[in-house]
N, C-alpha and C. Protein backbone atom coordinates (compact mmCIF):
# COMPACT_ATOMS: atom_id res chain seq x y z
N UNK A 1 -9.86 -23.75 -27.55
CA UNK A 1 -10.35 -22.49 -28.07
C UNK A 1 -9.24 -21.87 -28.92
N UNK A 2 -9.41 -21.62 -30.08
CA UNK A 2 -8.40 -20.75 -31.00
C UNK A 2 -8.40 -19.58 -31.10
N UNK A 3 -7.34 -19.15 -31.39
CA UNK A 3 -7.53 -17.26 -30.71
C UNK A 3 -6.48 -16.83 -32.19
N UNK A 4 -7.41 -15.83 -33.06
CA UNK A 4 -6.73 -15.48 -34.37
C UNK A 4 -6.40 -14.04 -34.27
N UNK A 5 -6.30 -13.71 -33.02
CA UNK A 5 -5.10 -12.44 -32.73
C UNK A 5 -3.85 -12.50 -32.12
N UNK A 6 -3.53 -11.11 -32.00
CA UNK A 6 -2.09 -11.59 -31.50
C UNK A 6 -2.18 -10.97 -29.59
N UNK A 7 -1.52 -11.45 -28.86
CA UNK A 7 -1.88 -11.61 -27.70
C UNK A 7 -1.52 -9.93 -26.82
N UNK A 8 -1.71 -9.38 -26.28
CA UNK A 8 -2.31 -7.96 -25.97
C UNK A 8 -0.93 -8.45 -24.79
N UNK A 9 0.19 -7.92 -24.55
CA UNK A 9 0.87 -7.71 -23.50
C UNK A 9 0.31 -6.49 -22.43
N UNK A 10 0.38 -7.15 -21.31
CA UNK A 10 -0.17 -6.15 -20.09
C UNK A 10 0.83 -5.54 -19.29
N UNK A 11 1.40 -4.10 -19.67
CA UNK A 11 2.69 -3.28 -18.63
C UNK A 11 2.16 -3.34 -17.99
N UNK A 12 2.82 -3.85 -16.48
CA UNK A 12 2.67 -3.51 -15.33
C UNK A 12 3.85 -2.55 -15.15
N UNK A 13 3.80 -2.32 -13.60
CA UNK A 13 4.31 -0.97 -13.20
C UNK A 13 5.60 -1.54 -12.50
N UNK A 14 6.87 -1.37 -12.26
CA UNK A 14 8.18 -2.36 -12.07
C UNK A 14 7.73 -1.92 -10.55
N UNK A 15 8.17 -3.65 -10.19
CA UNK A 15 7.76 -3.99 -8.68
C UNK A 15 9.62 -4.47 -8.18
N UNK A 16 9.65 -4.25 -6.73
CA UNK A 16 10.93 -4.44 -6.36
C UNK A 16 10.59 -5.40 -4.88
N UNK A 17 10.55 -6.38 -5.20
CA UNK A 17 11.07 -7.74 -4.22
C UNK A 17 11.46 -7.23 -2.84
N UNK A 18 10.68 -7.39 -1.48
CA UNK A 18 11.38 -6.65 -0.45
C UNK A 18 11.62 -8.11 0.87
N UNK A 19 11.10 -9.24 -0.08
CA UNK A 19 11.03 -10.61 1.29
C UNK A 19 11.10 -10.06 2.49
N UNK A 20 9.77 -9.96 2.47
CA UNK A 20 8.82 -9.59 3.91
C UNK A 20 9.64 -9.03 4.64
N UNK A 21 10.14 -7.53 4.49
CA UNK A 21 11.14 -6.40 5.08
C UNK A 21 10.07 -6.09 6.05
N UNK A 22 10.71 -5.46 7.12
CA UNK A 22 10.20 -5.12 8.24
C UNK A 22 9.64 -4.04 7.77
N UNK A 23 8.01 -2.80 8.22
CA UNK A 23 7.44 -1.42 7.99
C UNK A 23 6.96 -1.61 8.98
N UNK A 24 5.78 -0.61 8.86
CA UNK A 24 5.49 -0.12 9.85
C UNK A 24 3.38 0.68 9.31
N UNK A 25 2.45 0.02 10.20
CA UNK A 25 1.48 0.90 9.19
C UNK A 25 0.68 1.37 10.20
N UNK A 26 -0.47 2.60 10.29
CA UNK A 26 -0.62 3.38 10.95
C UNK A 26 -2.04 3.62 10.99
N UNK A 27 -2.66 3.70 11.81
CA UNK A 27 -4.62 3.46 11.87
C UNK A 27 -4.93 4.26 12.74
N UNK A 28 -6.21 4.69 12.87
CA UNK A 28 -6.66 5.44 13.30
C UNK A 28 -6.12 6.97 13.56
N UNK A 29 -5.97 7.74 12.64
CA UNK A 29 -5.32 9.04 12.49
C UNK A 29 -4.08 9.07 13.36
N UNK A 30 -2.67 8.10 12.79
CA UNK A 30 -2.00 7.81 13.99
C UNK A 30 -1.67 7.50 15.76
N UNK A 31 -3.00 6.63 16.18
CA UNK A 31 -3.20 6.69 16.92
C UNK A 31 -2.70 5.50 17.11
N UNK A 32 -2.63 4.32 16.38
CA UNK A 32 -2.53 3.24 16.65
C UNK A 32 -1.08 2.71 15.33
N UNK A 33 -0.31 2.41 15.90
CA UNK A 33 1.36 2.05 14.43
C UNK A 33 0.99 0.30 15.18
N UNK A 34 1.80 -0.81 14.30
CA UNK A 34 1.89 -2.06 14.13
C UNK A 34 2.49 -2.21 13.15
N UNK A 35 3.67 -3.04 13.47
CA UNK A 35 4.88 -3.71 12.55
C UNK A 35 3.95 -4.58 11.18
N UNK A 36 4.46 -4.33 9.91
CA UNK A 36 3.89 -6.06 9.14
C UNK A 36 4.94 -6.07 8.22
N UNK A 37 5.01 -6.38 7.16
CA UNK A 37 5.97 -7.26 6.95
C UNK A 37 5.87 -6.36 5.32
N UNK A 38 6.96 -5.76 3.99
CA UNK A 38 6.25 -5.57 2.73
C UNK A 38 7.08 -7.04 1.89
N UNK A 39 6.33 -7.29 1.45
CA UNK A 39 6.80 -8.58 0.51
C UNK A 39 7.00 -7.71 -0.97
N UNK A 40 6.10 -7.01 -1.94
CA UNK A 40 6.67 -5.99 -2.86
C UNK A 40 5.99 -4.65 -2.40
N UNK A 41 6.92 -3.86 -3.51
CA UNK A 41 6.23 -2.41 -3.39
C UNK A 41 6.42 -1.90 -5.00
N UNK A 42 5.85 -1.03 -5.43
CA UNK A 42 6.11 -0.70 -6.75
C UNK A 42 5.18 0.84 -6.50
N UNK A 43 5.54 1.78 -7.85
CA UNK A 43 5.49 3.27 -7.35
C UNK A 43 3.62 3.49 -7.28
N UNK A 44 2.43 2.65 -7.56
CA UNK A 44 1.42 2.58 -7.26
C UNK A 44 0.83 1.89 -5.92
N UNK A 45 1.58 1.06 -5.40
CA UNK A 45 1.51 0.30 -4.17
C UNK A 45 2.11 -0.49 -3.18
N UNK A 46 1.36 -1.00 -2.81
CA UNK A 46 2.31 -2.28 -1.77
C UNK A 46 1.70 -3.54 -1.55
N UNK A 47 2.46 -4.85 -1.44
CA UNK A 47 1.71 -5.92 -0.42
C UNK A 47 2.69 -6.28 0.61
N UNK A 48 1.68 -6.37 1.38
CA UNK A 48 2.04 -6.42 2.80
C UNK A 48 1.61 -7.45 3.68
N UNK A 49 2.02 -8.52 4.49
CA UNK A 49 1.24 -9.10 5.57
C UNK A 49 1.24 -8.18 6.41
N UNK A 50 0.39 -8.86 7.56
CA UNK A 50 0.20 -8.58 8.93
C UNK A 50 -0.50 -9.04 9.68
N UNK A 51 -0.44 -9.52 10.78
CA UNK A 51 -1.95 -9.90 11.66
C UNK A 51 -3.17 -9.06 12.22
N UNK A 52 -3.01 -7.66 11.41
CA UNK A 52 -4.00 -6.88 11.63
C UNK A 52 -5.14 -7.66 11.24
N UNK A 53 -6.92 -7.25 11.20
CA UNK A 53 -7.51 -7.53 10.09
C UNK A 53 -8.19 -5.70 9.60
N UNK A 54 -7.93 -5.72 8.55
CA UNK A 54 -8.31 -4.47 7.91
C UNK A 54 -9.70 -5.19 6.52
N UNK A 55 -10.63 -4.18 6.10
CA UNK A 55 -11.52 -4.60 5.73
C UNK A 55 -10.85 -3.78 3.79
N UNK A 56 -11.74 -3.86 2.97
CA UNK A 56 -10.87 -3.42 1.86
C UNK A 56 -11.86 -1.82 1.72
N UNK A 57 -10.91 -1.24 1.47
CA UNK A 57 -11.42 0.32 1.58
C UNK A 57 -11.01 1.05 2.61
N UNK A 58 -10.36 -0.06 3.59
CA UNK A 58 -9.63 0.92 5.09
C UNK A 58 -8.74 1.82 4.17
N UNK A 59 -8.72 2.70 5.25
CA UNK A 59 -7.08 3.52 5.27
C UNK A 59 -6.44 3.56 6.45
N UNK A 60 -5.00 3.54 5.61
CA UNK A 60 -4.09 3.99 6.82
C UNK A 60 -2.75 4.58 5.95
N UNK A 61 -1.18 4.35 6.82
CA UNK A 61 -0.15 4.81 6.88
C UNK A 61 0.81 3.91 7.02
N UNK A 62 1.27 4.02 5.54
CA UNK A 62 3.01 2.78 5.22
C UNK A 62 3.94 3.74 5.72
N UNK A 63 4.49 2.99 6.38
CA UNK A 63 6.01 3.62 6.72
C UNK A 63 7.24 2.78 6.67
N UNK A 64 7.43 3.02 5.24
CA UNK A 64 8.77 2.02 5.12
C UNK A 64 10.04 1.60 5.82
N UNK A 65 10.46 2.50 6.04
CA UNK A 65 11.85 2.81 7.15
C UNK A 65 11.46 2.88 8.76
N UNK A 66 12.21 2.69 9.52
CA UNK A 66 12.10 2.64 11.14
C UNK A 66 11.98 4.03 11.37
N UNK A 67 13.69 4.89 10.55
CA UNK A 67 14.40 5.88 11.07
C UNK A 67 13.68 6.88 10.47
N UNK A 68 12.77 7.04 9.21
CA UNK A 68 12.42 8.26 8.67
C UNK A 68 11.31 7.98 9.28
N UNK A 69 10.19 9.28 8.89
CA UNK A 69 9.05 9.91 9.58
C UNK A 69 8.12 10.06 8.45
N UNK A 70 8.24 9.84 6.80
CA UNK A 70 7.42 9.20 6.45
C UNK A 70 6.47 9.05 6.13
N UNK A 71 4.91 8.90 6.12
CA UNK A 71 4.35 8.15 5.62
C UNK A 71 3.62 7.85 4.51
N UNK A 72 3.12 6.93 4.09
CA UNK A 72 2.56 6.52 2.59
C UNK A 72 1.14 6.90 2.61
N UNK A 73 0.07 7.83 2.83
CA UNK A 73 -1.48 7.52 2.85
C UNK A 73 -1.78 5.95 1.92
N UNK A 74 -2.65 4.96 2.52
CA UNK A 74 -2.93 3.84 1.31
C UNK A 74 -4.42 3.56 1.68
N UNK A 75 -4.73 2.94 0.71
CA UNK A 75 -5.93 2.11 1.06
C UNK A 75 -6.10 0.59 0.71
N UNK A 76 -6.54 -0.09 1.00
CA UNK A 76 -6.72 -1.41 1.14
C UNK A 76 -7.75 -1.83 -0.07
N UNK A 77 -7.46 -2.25 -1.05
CA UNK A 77 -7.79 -2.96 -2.53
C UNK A 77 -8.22 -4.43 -2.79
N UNK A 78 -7.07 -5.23 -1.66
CA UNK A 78 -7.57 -6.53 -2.03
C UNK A 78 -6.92 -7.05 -0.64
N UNK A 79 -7.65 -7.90 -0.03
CA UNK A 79 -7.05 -9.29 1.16
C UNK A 79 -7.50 -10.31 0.71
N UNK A 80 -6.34 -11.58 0.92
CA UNK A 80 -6.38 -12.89 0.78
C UNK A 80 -5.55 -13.28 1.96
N UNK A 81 -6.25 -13.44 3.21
CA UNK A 81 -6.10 -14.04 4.39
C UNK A 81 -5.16 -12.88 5.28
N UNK A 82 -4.26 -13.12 5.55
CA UNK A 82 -3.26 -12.18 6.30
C UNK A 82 -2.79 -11.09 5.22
N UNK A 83 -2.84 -11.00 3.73
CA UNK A 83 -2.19 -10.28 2.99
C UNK A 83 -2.98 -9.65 2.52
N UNK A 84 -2.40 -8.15 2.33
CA UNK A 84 -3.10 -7.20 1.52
C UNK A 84 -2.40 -7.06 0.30
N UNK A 85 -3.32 -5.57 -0.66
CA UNK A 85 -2.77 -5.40 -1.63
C UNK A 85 -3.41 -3.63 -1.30
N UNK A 86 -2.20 -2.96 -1.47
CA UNK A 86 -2.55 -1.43 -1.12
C UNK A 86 -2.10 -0.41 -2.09
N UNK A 87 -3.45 0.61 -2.27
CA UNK A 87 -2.70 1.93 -3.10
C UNK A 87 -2.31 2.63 -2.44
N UNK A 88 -1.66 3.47 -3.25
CA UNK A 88 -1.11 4.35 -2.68
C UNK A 88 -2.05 5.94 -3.07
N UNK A 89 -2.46 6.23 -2.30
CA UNK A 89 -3.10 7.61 -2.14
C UNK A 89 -2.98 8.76 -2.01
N UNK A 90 -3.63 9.82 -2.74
CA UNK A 90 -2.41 11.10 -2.55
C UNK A 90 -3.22 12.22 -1.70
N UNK A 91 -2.09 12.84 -0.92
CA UNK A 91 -2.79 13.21 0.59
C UNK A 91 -3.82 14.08 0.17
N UNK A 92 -4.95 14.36 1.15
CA UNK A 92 -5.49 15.54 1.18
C UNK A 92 -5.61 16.93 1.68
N UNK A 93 -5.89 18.10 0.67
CA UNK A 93 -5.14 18.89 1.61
C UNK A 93 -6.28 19.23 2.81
N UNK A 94 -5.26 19.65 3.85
CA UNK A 94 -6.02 20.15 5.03
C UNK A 94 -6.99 21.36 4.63
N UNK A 95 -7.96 21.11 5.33
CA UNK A 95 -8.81 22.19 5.35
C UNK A 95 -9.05 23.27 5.67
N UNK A 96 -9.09 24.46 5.06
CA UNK A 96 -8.97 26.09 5.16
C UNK A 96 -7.86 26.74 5.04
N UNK A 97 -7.01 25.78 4.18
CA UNK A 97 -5.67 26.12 3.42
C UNK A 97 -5.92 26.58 2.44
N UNK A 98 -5.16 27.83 2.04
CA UNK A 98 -5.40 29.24 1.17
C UNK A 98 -4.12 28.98 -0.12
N UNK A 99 -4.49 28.94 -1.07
CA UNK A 99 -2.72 29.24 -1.71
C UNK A 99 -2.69 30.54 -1.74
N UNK A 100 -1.73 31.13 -2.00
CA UNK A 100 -1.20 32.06 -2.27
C UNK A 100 -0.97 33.41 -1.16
């Protein structure tokens, strides 16, 4: 197939290499934490193993560090066997919160 344009480069978003660092993720309105593993993370997401099984559209709670408190709201985008692929979500506010 011949292609008489010029080829469309796709930015992605800079990802940082974490070889399956130890986290921490969080289900059921913190009711339930389990260790998995982040293989990358970049400022839109994460992938992560784990032996959870999560369905795509779950949510839960990344927690990168042991020692901080943390957490990431995400949701679940894509699984291919033990691995996900997660956004990152931005919280909601609680309800019957007033500004000003």
């Amino acid at each position: 197939m011949a292609s008489n344009g010029a080829r469309v480069k796709v930015s992605r978003e800079p990802r940082r290499q974490l070889n399956n660092r130890a986290a921490w993720i969080t289900v059921d309105d913190g009711v339930t934490e389990s260790e998995c593993a982040v293989v990358d993370v970049s400022p839109g997401g994460a992938k992560i193993t784990t032996e959870l099984v999560f369905d795509v559209k779950d949510r839960l709670a990344l927690r990168l560090l042991a020692d901080h408190s943390k957490r990431h709201p995400c949701e679940v985008v894509w699984r291919r066997g033990k691995t996900y692929g997660l956004k990152f979500i931005a919280a909601e506010p609680a309800d019957g919160q007033a500004s000003g």
